[in-house]
N, C-alpha and C. Protein backbone atom coordinates (compact mmCIF):
# COMPACT_ATOMS: atom_id res chain seq x y z
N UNK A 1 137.17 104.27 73.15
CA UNK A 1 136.05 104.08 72.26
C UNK A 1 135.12 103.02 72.86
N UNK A 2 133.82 103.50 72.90
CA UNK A 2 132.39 102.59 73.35
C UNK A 2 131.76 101.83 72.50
N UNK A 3 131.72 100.70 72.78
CA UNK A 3 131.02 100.21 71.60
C UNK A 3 130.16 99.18 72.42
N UNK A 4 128.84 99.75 71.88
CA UNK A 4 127.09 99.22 72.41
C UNK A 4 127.00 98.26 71.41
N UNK A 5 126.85 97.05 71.39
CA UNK A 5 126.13 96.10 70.78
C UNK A 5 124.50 95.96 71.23
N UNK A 6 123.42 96.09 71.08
CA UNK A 6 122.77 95.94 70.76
C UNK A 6 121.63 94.56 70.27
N UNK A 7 121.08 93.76 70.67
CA UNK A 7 120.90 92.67 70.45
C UNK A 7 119.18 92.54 70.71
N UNK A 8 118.20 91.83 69.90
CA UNK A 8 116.67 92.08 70.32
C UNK A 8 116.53 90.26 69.99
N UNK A 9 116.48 89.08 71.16
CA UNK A 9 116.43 88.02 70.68
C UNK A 9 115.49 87.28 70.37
N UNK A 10 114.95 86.81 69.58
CA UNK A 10 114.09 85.82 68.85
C UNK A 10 113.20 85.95 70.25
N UNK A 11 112.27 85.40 69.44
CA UNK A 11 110.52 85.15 70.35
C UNK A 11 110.99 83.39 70.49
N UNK A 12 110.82 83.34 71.90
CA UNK A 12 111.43 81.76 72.02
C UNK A 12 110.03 81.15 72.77
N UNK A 13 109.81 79.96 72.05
CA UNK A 13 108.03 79.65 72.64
C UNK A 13 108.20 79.54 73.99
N UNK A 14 109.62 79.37 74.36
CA UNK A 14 109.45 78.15 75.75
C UNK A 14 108.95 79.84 76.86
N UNK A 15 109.23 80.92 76.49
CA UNK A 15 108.94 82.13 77.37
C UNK A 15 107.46 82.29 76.79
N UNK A 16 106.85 81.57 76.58
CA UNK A 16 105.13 81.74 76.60
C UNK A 16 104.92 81.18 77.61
N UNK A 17 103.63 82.74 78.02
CA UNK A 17 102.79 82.36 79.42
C UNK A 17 102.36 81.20 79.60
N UNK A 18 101.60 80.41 78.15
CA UNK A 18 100.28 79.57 78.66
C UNK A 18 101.21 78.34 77.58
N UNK A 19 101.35 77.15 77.75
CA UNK A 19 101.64 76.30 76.82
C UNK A 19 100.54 75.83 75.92
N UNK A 20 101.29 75.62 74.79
CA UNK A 20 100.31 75.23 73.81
C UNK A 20 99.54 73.75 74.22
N UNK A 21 98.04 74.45 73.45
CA UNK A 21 97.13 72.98 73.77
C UNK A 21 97.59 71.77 73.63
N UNK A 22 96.98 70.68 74.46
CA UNK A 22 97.82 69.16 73.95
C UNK A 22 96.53 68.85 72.29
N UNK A 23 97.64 68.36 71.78
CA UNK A 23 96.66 67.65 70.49
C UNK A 23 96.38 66.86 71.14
N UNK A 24 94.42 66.43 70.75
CA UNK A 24 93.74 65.19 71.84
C UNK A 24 93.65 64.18 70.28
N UNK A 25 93.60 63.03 71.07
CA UNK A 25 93.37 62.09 69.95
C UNK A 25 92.29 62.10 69.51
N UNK A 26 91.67 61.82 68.01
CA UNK A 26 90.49 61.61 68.07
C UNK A 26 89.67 60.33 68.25
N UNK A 27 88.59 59.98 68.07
CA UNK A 27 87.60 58.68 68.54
C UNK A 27 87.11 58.67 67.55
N UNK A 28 86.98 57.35 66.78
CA UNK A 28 86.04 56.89 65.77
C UNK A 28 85.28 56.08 66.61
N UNK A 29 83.94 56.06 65.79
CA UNK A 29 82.77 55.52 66.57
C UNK A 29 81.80 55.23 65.41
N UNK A 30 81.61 53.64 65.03
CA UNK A 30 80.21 53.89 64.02
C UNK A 30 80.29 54.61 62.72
N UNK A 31 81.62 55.33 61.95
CA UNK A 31 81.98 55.65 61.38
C UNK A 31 81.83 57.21 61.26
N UNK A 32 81.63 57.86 62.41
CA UNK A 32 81.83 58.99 63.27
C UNK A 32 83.51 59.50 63.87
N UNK A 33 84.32 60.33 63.42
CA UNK A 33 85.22 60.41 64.09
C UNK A 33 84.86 61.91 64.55
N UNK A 34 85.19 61.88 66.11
CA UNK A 34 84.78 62.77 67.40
C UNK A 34 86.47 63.41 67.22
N UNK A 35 86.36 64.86 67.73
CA UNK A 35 87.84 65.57 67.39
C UNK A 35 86.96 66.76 68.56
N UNK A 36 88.79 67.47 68.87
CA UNK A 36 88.30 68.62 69.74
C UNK A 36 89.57 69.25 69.44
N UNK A 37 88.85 70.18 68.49
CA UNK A 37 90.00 71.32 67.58
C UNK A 37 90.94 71.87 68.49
N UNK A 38 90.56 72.04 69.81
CA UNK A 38 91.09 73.37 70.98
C UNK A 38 91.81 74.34 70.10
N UNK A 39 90.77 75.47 69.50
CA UNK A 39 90.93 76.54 68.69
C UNK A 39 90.88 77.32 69.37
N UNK A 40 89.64 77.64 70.70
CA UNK A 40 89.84 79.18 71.48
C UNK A 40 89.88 77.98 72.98
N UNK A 41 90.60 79.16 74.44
CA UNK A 41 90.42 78.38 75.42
C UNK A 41 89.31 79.25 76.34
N UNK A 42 88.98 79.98 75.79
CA UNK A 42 87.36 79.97 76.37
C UNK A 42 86.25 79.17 76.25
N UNK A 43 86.31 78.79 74.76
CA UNK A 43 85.39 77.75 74.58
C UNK A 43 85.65 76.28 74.37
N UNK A 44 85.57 75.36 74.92
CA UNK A 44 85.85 73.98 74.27
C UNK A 44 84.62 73.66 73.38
N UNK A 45 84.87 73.09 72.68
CA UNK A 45 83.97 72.43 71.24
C UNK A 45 84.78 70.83 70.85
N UNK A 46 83.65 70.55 70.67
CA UNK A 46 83.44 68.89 70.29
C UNK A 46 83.07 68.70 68.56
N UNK A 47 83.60 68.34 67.51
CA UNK A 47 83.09 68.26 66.41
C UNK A 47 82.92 66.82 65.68
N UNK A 48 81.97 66.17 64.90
CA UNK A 48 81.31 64.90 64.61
C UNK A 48 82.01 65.44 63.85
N UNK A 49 82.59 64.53 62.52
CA UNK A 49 82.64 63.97 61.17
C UNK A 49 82.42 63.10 60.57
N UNK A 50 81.86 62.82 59.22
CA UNK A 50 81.73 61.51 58.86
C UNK A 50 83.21 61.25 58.30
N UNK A 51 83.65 59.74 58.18
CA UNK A 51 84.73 59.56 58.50
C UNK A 51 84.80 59.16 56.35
N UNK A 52 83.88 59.06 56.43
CA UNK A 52 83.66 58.35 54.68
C UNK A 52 83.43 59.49 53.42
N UNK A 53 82.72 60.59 53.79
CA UNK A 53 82.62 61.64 53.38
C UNK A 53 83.63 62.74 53.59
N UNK A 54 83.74 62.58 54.82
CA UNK A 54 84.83 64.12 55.05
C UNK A 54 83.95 65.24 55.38
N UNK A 55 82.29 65.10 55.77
CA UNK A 55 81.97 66.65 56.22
C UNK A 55 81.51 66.54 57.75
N UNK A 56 81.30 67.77 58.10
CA UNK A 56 81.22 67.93 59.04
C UNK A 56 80.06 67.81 59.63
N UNK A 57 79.19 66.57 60.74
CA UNK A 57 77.99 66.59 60.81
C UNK A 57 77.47 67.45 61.87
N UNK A 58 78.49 67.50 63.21
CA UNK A 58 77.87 68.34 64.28
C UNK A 58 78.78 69.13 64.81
N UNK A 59 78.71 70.10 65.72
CA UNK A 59 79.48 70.49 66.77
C UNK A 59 78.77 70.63 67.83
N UNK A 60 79.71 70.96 68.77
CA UNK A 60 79.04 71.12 70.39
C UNK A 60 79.71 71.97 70.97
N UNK A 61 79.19 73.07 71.86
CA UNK A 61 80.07 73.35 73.19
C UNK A 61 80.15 73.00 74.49
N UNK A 62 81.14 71.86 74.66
CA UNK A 62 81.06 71.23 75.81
C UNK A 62 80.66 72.49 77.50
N UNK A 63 81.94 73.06 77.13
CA UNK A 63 81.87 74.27 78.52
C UNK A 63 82.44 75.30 77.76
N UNK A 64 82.00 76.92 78.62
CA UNK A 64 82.94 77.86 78.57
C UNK A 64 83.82 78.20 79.46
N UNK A 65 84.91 78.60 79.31
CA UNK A 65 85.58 78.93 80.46
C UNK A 65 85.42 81.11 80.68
N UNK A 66 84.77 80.96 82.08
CA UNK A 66 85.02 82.65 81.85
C UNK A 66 86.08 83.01 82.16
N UNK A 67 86.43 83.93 81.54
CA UNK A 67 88.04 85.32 81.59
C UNK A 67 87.64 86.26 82.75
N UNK A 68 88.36 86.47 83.69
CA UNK A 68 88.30 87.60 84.72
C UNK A 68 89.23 88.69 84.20
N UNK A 69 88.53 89.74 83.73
CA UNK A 69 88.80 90.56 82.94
C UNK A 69 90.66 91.34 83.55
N UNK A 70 90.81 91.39 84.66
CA UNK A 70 91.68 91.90 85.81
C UNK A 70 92.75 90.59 85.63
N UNK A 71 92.86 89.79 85.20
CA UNK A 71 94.04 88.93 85.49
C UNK A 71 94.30 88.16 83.45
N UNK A 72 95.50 87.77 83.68
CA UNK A 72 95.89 87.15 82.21
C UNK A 72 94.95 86.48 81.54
N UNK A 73 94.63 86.49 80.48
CA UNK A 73 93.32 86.18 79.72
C UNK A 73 93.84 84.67 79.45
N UNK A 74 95.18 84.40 78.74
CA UNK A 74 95.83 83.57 78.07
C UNK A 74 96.09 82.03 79.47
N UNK A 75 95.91 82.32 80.63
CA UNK A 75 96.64 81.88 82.08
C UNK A 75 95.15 80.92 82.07
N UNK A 76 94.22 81.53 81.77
CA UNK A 76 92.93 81.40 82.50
C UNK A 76 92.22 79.84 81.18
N UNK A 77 92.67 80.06 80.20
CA UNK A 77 92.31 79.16 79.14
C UNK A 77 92.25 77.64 79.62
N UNK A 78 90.86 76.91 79.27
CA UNK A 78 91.21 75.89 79.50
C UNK A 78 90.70 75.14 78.57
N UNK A 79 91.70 73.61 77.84
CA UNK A 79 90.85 73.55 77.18
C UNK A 79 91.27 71.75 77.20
N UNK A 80 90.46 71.04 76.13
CA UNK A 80 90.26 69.52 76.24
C UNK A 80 91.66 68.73 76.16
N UNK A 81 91.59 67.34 77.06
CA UNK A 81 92.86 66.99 76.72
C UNK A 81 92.67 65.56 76.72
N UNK A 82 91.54 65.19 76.68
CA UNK A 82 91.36 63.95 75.93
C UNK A 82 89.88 63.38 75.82
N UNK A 83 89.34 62.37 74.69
CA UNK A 83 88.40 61.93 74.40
C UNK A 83 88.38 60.28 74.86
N UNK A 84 87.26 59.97 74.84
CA UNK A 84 87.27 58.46 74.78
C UNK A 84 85.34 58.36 75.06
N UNK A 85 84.91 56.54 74.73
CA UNK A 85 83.96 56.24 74.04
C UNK A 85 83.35 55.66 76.31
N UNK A 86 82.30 56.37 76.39
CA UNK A 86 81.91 54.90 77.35
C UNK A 86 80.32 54.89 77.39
N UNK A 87 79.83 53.52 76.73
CA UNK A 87 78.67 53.21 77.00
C UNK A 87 77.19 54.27 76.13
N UNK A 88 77.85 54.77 75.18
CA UNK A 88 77.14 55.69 73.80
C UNK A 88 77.26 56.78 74.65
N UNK A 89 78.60 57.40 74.92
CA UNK A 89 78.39 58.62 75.37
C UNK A 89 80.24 59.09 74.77
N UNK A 90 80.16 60.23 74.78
CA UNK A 90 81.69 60.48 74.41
C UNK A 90 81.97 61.38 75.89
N UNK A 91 83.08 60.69 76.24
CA UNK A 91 83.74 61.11 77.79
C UNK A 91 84.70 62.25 76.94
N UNK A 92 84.59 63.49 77.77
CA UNK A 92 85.40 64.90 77.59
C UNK A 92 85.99 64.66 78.68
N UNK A 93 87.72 64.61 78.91
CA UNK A 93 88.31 65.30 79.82
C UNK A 93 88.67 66.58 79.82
N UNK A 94 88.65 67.51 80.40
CA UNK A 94 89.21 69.08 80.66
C UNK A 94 90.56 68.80 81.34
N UNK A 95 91.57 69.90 81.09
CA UNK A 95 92.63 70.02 81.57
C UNK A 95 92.32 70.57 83.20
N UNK A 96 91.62 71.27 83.20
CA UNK A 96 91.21 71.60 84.63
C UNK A 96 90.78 69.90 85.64
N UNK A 97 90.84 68.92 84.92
CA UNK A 97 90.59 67.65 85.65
C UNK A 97 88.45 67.40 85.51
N UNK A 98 88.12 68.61 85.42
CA UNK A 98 86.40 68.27 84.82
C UNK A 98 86.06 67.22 83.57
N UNK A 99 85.32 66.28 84.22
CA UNK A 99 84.88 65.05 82.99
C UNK A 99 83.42 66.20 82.67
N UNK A 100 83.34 65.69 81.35
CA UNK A 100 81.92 66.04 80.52
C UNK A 100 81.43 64.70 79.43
N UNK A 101 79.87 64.45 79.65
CA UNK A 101 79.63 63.24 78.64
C UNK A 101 78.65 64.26 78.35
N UNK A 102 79.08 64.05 76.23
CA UNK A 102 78.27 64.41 75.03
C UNK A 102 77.72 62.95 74.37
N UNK A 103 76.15 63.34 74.61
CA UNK A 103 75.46 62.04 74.49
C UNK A 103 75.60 62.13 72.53
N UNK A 104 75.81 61.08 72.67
CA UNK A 104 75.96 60.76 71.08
C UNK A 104 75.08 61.34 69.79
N UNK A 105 73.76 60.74 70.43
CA UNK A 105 72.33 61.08 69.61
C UNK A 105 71.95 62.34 69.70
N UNK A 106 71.76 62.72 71.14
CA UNK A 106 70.98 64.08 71.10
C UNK A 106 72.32 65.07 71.23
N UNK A 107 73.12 64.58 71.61
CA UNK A 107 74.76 66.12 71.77
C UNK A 107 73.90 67.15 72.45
N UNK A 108 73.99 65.97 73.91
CA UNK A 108 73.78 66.94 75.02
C UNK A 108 74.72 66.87 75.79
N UNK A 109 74.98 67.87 76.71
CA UNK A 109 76.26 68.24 77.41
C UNK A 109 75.68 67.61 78.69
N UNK A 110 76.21 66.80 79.34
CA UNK A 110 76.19 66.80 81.41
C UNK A 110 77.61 66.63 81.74
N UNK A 111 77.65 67.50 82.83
CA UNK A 111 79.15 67.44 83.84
C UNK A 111 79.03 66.30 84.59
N UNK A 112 80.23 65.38 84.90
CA UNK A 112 80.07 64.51 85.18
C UNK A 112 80.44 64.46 86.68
């Protein structure tokens, strides 16, 4: 007598292609707290809040990242992995190692 066991095992994160985003800290500033959701990794986005109210005053898109349609969509994602304040500008690091400063006032994007 044969006996097939059968077994289909759990979805285990650690066998995901792409690791999950790092949570970035956020930056208060002036009573501004600066956050970077990393919701999609095509797009990075930058979002203002007032820190006293609770709404939301701005967003930004720092960079996009393009997808080469022919290779893993999920591989290719890149997205923010940390903030910090220098000189009225908010410094974006990218996981790809790219700095970006979002000027405070006008939330304009330059690669740095």
């Amino acid at each position: 007598m044969c006996l097939v066991v059968l077994s289909v095992p759990a979805v285990n994160p650690a066998y995901a292609k792409r690791a999950q985003a790092a949570k970035v800290k956020p930056v208060v500033h002036e009573g501004v707290r600066y956050t970077a959701p990393n919701a999609d990794g095509r797009r990075a986005v930058v979002e203002a809040w007032d820190v006293a109210g609770g709404q939301k005053l701005w967003s930004v898109t720092v960079f996009k990242t393009f997808i080469n349609p022919f290779l893993e969509a999920d591989v290719q994602w890149v997205f923010i992995k940390a903030l910090s304040l220098e000189g009225g500008r908010l410094v974006v690091l990218a996981e790809s190692g790219q700095s970006y400063f979002v000027d405070l006032k006008s939330h304009a994007v330059t690669k740095r």
